[in-house]
PDB file of N, CA and C in Angstrom:
ATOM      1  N   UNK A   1     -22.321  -6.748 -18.208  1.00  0.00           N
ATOM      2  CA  UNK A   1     -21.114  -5.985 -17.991  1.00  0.00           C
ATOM      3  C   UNK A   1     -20.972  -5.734 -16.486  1.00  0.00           C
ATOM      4  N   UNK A   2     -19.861  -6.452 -15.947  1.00  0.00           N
ATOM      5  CA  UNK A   2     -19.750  -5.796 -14.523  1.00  0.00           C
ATOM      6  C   UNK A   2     -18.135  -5.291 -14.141  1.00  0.00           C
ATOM      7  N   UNK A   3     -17.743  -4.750 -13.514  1.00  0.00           N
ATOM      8  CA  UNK A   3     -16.403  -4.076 -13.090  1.00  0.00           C
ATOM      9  C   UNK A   3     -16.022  -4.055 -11.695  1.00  0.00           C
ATOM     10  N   UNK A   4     -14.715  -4.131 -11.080  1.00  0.00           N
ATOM     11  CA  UNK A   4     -14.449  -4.496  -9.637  1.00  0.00           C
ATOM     12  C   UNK A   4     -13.596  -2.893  -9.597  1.00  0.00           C
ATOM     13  N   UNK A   5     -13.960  -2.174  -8.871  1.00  0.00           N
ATOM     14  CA  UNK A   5     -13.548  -0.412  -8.686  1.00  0.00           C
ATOM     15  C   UNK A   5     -12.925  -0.684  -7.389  1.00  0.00           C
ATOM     16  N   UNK A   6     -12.174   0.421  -7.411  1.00  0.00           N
ATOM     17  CA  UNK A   6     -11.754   0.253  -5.592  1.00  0.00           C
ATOM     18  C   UNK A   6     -12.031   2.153  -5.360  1.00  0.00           C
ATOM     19  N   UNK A   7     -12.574   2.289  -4.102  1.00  0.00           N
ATOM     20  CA  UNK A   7     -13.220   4.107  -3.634  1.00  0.00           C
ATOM     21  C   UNK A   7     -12.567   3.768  -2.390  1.00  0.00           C
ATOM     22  N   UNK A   8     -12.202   4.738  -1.494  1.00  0.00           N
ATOM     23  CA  UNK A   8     -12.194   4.127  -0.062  1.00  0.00           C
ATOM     24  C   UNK A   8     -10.750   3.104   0.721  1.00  0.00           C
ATOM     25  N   UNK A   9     -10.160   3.219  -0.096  1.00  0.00           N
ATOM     26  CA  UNK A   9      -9.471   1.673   0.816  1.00  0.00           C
ATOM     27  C   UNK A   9      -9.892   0.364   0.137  1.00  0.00           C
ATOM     28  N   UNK A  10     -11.147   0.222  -0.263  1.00  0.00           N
ATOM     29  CA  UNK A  10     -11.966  -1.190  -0.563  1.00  0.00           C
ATOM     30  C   UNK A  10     -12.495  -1.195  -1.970  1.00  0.00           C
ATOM     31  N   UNK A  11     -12.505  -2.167  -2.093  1.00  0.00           N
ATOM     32  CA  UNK A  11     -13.398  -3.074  -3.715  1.00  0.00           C
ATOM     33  C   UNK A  11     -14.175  -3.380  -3.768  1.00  0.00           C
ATOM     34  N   UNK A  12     -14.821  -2.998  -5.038  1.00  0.00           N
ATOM     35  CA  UNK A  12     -16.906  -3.120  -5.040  1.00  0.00           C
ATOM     36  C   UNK A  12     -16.829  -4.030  -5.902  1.00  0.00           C
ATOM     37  N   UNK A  13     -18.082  -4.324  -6.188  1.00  0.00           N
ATOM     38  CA  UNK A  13     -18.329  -4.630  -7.474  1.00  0.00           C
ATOM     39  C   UNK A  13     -19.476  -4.434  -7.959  1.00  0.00           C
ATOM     40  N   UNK A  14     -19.605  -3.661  -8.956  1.00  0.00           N
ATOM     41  CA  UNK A  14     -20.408  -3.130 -10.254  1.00  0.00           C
ATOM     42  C   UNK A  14     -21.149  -3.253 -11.082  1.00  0.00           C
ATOM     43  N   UNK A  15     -22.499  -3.498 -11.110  1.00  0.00           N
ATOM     44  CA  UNK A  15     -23.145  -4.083 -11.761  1.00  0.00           C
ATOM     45  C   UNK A  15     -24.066  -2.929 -12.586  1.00  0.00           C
ATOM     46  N   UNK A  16     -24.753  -2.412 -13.873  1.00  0.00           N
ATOM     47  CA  UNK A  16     -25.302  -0.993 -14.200  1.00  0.00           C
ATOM     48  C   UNK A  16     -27.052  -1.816 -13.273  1.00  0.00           C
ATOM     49  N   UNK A  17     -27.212  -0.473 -12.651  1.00  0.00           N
ATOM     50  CA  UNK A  17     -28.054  -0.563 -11.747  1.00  0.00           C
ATOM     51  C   UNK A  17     -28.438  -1.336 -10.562  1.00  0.00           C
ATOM     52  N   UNK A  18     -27.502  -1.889 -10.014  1.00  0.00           N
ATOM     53  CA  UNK A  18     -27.225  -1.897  -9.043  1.00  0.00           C
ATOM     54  C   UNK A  18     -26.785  -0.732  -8.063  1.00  0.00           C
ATOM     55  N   UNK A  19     -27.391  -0.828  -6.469  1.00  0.00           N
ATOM     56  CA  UNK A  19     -27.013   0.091  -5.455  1.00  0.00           C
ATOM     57  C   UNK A  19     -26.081  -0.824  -4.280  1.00  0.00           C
ATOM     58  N   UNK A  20     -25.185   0.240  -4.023  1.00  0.00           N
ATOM     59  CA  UNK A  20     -23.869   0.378  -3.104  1.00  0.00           C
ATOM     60  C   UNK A  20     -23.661   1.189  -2.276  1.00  0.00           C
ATOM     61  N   UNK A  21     -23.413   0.733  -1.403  1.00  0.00           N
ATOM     62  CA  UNK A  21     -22.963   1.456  -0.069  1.00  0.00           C
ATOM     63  C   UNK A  21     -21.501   1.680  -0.271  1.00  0.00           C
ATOM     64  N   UNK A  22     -20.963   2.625  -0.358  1.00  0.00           N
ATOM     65  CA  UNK A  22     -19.226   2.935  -0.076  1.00  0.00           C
ATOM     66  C   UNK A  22     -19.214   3.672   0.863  1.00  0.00           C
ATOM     67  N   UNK A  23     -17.404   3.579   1.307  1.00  0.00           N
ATOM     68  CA  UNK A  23     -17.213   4.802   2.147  1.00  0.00           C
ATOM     69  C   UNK A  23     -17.995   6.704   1.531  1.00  0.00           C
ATOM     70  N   UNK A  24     -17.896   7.308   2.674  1.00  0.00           N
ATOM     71  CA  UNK A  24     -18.077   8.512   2.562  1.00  0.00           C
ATOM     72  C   UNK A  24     -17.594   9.526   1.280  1.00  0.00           C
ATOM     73  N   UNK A  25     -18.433   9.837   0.477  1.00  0.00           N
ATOM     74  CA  UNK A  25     -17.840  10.828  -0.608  1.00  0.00           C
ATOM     75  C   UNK A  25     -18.273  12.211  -0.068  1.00  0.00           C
ATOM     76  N   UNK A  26     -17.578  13.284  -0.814  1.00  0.00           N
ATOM     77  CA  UNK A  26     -17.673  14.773  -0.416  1.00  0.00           C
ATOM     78  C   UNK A  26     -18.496  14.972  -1.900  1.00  0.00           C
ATOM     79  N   UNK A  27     -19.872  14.468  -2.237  1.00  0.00           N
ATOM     80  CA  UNK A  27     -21.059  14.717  -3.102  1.00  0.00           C
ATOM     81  C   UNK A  27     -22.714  15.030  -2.503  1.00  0.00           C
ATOM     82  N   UNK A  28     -23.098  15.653  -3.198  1.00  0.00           N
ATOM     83  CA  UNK A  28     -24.208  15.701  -2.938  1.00  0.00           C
ATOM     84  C   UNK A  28     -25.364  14.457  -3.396  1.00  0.00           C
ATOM     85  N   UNK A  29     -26.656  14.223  -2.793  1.00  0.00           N
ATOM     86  CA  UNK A  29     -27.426  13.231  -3.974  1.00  0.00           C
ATOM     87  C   UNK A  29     -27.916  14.227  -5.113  1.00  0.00           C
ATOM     88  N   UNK A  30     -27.780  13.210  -6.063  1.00  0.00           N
ATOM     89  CA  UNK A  30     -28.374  13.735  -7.622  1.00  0.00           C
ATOM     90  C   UNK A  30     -27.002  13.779  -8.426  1.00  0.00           C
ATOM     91  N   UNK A  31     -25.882  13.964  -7.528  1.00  0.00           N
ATOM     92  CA  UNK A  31     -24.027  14.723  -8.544  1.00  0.00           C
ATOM     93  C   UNK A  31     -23.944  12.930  -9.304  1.00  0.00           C
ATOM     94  N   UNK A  32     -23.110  13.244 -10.181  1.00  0.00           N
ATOM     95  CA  UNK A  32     -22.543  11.647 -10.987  1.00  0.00           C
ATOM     96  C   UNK A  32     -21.537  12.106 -10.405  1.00  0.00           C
ATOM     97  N   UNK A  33     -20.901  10.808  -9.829  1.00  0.00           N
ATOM     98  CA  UNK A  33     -19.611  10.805  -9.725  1.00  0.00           C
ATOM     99  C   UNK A  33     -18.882   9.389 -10.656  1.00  0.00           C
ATOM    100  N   UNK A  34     -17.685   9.302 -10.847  1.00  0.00           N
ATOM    101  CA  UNK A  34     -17.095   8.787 -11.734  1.00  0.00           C
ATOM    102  C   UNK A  34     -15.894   7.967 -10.983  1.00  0.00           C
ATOM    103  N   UNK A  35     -15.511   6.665 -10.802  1.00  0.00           N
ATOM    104  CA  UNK A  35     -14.347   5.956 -10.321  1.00  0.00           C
ATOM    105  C   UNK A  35     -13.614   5.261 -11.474  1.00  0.00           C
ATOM    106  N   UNK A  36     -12.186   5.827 -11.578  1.00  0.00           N
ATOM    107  CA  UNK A  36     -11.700   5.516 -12.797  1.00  0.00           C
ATOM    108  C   UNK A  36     -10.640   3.818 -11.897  1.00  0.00           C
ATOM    109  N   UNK A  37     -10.470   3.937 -11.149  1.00  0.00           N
ATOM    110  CA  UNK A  37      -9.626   2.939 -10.619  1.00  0.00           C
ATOM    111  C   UNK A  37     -10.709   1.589 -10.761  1.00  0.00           C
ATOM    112  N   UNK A  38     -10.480   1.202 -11.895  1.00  0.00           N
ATOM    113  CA  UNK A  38     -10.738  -0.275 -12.410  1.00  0.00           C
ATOM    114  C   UNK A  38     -10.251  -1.085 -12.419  1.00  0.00           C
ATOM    115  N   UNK A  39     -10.077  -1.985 -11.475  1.00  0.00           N
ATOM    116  CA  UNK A  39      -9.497  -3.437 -11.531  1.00  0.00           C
ATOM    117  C   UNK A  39      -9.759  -4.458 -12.168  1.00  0.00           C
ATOM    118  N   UNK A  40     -10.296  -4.522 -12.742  1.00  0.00           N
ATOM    119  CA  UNK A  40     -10.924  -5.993 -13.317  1.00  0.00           C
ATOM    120  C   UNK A  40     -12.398  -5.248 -13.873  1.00  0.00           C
ATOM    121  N   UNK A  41     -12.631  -5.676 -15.568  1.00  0.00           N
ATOM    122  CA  UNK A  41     -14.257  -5.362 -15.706  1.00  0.00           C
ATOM    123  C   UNK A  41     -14.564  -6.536 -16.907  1.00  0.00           C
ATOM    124  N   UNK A  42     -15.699  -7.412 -17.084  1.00  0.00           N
ATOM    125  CA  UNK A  42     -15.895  -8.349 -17.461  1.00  0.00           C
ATOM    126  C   UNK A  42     -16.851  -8.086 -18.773  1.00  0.00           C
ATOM    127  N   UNK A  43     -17.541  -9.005 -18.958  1.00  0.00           N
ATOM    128  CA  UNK A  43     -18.190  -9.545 -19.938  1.00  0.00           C
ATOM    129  C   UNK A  43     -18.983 -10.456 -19.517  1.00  0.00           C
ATOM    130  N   UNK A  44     -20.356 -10.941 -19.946  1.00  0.00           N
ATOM    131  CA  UNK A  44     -21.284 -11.792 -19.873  1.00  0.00           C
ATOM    132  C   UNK A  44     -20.611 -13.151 -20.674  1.00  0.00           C
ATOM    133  N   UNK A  45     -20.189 -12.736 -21.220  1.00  0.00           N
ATOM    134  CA  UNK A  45     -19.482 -13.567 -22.480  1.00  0.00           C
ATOM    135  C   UNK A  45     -18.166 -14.496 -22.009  1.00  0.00           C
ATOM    136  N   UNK A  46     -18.147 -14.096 -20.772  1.00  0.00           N
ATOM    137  CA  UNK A  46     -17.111 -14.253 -20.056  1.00  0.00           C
ATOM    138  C   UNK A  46     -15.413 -13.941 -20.558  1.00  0.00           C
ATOM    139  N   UNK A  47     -15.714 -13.299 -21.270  1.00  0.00           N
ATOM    140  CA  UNK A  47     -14.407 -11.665 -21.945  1.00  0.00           C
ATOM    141  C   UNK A  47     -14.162 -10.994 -20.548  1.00  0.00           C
ATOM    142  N   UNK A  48     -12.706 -10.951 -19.776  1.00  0.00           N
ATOM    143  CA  UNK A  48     -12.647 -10.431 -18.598  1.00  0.00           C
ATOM    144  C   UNK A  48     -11.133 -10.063 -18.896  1.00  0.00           C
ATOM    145  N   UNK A  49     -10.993  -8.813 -18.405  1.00  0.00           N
ATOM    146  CA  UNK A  49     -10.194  -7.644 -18.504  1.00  0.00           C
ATOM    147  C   UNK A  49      -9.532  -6.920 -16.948  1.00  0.00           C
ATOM    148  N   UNK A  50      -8.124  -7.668 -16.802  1.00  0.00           N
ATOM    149  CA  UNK A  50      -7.667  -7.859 -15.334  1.00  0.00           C
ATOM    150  C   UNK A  50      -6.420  -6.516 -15.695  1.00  0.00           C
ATOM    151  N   UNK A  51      -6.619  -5.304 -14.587  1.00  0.00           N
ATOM    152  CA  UNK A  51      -5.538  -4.741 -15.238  1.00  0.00           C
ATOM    153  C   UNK A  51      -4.282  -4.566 -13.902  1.00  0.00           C
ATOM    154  N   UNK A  52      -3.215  -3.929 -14.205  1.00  0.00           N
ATOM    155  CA  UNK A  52      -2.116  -3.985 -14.284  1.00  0.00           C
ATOM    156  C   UNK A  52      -1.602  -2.796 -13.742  1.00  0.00           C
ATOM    157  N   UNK A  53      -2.073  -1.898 -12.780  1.00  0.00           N
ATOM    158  CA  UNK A  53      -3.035  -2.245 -11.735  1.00  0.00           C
ATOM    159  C   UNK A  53      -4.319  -1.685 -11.931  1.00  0.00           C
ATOM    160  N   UNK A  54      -4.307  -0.897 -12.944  1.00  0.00           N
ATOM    161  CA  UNK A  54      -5.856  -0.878 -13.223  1.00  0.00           C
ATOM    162  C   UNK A  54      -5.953  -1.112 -14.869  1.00  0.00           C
ATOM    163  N   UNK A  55      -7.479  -1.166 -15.281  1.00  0.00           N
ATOM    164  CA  UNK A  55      -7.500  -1.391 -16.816  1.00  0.00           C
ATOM    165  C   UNK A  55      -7.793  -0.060 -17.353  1.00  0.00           C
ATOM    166  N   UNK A  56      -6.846   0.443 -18.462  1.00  0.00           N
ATOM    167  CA  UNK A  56      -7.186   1.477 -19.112  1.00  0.00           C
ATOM    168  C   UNK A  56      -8.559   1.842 -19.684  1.00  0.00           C
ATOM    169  N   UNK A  57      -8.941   3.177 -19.381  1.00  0.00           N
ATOM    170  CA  UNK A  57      -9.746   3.944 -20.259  1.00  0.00           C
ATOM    171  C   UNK A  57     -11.236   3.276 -19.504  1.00  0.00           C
ATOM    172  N   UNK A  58     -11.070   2.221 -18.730  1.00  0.00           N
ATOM    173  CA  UNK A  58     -11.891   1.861 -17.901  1.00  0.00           C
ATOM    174  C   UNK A  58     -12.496   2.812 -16.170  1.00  0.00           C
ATOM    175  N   UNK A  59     -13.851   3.031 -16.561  1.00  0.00           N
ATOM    176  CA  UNK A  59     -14.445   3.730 -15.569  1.00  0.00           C
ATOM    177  C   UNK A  59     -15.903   3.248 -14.878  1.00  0.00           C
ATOM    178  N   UNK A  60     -15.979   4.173 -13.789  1.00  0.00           N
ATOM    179  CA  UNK A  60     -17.423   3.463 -13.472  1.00  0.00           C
ATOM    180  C   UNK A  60     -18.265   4.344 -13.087  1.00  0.00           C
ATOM    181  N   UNK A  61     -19.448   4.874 -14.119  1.00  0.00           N
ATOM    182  CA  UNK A  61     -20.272   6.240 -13.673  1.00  0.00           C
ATOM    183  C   UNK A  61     -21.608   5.734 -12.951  1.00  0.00           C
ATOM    184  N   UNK A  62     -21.765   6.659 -12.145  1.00  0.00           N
ATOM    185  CA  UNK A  62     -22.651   6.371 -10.418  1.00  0.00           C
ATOM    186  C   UNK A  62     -23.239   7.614 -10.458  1.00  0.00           C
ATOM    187  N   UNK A  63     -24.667   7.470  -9.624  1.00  0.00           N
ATOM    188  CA  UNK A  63     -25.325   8.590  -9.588  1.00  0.00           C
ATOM    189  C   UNK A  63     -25.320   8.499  -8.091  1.00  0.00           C
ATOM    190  N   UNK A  64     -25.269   9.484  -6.839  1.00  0.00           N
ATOM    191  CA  UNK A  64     -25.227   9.584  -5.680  1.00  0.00           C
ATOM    192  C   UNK A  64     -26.625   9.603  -4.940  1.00  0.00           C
ATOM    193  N   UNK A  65     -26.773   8.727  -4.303  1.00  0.00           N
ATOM    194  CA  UNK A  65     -28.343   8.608  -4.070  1.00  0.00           C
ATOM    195  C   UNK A  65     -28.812   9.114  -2.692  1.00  0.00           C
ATOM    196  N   UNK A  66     -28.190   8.748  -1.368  1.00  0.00           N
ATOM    197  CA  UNK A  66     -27.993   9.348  -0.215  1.00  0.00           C
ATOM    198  C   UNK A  66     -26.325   9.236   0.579  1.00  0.00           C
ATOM    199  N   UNK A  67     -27.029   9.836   1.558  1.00  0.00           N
ATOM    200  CA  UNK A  67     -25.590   9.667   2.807  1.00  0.00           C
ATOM    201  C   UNK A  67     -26.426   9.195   4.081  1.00  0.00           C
ATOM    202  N   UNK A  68     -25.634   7.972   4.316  1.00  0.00           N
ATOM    203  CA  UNK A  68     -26.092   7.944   5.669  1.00  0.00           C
ATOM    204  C   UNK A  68     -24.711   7.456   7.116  1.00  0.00           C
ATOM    205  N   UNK A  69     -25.880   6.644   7.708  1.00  0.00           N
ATOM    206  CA  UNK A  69     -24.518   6.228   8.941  1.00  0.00           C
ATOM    207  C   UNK A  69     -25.619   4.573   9.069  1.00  0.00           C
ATOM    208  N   UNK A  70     -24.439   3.069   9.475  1.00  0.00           N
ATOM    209  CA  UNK A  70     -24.559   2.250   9.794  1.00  0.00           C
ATOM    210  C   UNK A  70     -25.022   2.003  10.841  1.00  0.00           C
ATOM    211  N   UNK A  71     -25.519   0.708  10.681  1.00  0.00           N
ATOM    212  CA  UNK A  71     -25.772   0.179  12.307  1.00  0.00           C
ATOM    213  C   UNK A  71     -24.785   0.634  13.365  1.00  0.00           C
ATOM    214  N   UNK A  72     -25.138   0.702  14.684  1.00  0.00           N
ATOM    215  CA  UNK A  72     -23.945   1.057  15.653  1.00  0.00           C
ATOM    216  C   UNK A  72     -23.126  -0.288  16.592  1.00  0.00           C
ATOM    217  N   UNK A  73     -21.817  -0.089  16.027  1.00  0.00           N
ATOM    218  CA  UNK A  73     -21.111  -1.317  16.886  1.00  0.00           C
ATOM    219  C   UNK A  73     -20.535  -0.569  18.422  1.00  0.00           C
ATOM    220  N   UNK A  74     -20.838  -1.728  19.062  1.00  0.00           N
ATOM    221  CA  UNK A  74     -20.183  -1.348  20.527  1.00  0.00           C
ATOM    222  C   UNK A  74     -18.397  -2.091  20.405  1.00  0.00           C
ATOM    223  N   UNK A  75     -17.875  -1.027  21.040  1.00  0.00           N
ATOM    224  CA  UNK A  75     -16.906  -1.323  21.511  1.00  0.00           C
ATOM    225  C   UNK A  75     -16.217  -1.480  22.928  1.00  0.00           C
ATOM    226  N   UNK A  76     -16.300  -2.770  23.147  1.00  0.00           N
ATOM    227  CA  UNK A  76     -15.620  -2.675  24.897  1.00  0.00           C
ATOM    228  C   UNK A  76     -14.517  -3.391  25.471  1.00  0.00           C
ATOM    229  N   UNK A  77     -13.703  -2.798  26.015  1.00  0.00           N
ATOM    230  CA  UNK A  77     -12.797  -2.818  26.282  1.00  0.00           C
ATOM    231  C   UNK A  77     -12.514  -3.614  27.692  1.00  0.00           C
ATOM    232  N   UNK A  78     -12.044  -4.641  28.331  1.00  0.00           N
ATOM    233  CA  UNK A  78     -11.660  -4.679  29.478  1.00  0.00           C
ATOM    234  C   UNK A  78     -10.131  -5.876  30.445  1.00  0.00           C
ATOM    235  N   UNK A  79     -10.372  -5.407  30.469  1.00  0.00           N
ATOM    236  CA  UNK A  79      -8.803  -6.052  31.642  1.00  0.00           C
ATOM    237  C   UNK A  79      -9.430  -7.058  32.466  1.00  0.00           C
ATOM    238  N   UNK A  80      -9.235  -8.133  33.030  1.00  0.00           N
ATOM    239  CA  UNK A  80      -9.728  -8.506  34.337  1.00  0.00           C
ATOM    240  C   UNK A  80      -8.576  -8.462  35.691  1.00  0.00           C
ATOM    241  N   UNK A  81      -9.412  -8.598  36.487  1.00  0.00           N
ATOM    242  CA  UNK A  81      -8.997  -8.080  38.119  1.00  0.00           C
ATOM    243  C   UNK A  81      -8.155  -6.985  37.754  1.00  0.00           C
ATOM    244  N   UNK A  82      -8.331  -5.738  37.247  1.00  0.00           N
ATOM    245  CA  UNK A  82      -7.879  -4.719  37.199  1.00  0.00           C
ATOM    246  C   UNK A  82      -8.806  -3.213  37.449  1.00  0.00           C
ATOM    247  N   UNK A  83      -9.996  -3.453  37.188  1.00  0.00           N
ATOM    248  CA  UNK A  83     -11.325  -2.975  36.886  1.00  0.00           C
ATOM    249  C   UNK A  83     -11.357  -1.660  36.237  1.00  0.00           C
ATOM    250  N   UNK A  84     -11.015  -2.496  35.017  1.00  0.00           N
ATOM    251  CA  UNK A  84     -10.850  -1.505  33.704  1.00  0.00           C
ATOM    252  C   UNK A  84     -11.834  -1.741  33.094  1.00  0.00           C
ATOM    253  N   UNK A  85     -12.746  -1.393  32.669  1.00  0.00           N
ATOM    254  CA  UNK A  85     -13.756  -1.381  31.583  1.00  0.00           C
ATOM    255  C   UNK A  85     -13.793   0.087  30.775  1.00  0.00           C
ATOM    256  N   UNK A  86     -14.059  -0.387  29.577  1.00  0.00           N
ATOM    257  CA  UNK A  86     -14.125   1.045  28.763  1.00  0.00           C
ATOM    258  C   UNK A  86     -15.175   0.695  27.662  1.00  0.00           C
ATOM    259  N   UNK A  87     -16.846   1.549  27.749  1.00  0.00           N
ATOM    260  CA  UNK A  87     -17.219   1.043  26.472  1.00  0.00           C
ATOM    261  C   UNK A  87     -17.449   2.333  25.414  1.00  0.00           C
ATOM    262  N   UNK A  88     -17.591   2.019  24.213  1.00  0.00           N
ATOM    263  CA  UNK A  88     -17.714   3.333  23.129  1.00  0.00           C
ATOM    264  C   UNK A  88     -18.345   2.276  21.788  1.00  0.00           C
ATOM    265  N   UNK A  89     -19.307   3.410  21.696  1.00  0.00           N
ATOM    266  CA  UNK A  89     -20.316   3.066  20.190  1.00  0.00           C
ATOM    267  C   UNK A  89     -19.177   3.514  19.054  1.00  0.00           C
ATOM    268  N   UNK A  90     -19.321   3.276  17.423  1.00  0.00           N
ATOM    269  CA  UNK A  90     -19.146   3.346  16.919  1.00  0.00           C
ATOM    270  C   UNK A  90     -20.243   3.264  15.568  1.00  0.00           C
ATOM    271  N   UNK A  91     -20.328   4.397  14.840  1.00  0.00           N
ATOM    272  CA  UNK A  91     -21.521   4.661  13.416  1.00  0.00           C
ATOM    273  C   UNK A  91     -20.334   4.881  11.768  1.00  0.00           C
ATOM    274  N   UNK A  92     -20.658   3.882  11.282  1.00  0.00           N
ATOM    275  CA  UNK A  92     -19.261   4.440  10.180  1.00  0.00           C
ATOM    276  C   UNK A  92     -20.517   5.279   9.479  1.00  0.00           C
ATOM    277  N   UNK A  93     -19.615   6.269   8.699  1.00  0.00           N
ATOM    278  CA  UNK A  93     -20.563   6.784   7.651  1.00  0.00           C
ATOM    279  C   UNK A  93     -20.583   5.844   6.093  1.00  0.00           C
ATOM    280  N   UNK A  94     -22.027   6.462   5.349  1.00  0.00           N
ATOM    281  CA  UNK A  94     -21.427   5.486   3.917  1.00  0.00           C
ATOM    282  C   UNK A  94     -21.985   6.372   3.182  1.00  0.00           C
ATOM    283  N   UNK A  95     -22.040   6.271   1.623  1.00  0.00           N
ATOM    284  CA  UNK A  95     -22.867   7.419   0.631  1.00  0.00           C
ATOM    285  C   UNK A  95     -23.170   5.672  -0.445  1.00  0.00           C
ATOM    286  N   UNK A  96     -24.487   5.865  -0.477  1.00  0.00           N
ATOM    287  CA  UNK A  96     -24.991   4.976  -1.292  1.00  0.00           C
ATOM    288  C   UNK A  96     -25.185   5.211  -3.001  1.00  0.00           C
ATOM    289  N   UNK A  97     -24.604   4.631  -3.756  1.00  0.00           N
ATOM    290  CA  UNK A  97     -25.129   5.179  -5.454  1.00  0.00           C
ATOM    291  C   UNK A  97     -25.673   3.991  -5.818  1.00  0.00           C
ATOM    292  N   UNK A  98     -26.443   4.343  -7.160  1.00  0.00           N
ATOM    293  CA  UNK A  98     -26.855   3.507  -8.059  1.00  0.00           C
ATOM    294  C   UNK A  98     -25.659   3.588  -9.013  1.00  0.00           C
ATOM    295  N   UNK A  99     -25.173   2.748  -9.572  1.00  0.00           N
ATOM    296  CA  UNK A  99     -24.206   2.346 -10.289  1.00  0.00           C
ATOM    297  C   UNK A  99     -24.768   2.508 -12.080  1.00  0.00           C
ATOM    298  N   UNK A 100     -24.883   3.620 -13.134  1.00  0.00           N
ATOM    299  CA  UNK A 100     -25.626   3.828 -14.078  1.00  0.00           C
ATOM    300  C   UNK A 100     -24.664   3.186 -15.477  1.00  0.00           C
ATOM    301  N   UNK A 101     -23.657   3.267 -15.077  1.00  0.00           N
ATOM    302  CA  UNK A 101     -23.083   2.506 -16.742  1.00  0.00           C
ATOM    303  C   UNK A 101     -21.503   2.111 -16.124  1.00  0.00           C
ATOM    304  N   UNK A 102     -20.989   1.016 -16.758  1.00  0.00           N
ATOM    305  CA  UNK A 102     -19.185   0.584 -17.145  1.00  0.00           C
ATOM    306  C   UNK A 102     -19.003   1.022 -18.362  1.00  0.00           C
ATOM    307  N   UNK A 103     -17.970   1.778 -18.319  1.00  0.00           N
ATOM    308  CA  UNK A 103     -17.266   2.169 -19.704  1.00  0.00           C
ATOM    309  C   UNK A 103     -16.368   1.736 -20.070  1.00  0.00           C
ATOM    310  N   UNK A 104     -16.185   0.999 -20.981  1.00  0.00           N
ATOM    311  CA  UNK A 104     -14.580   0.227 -21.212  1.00  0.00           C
ATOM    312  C   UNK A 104     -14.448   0.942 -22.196  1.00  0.00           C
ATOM    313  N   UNK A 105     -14.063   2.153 -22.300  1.00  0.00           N
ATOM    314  CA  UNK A 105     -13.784   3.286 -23.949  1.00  0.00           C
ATOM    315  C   UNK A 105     -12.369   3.845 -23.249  1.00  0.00           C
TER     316      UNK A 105
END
């Protein structure tokens, strides 16, 4: 059983026990949190369930495991023969879950 969720702006995909990095949630580790925005959730059987824009009654329960921050990208900026340079780091945040069940009920 796997499911394509969207959290964030972006689309995962779902596997029960599997771990994920998403954007930032406002959870603690240990909370379940729950993503009902299901796009697509399958079957081994290859039974696949594309919804319209999402598939009913379809969810995806997650247990919250940490919070952290990414590698750091540099950002730099520059002009030539102007002598503009500008540089700045960048850390996105993410909250990692284990992915504990798809519910297609």
């Amino acid at each position: 059983m796997y499911a394509v969720f969207q959290t964030g702006g972006k689309q995962f995909r779902a596997e029960p026990g599997s771990h994920i990095r998403i954007p930032s949630l406002q959870a603690e580790p240990g909370d379940k949190v729950t993503f009902d925005q299901v796009l697509l959730a399958g079957d081994d059987d290859s039974q696949v369930k594309v919804g319209a824009p999402v598939v009913e009654g379809a969810s995806v329960i997650a247990e919250v495991i940490r919070h952290g921050r990414e590698k750091k990208l540099i950002v730099f900026k520059r002009k030539r023969r102007k002598n503009y340079r500008r540089k700045q780091g960048h850390r996105q945040g993410f909250t990692e879950i284990r992915v504990d069940e798809v519910a297609l009920s």
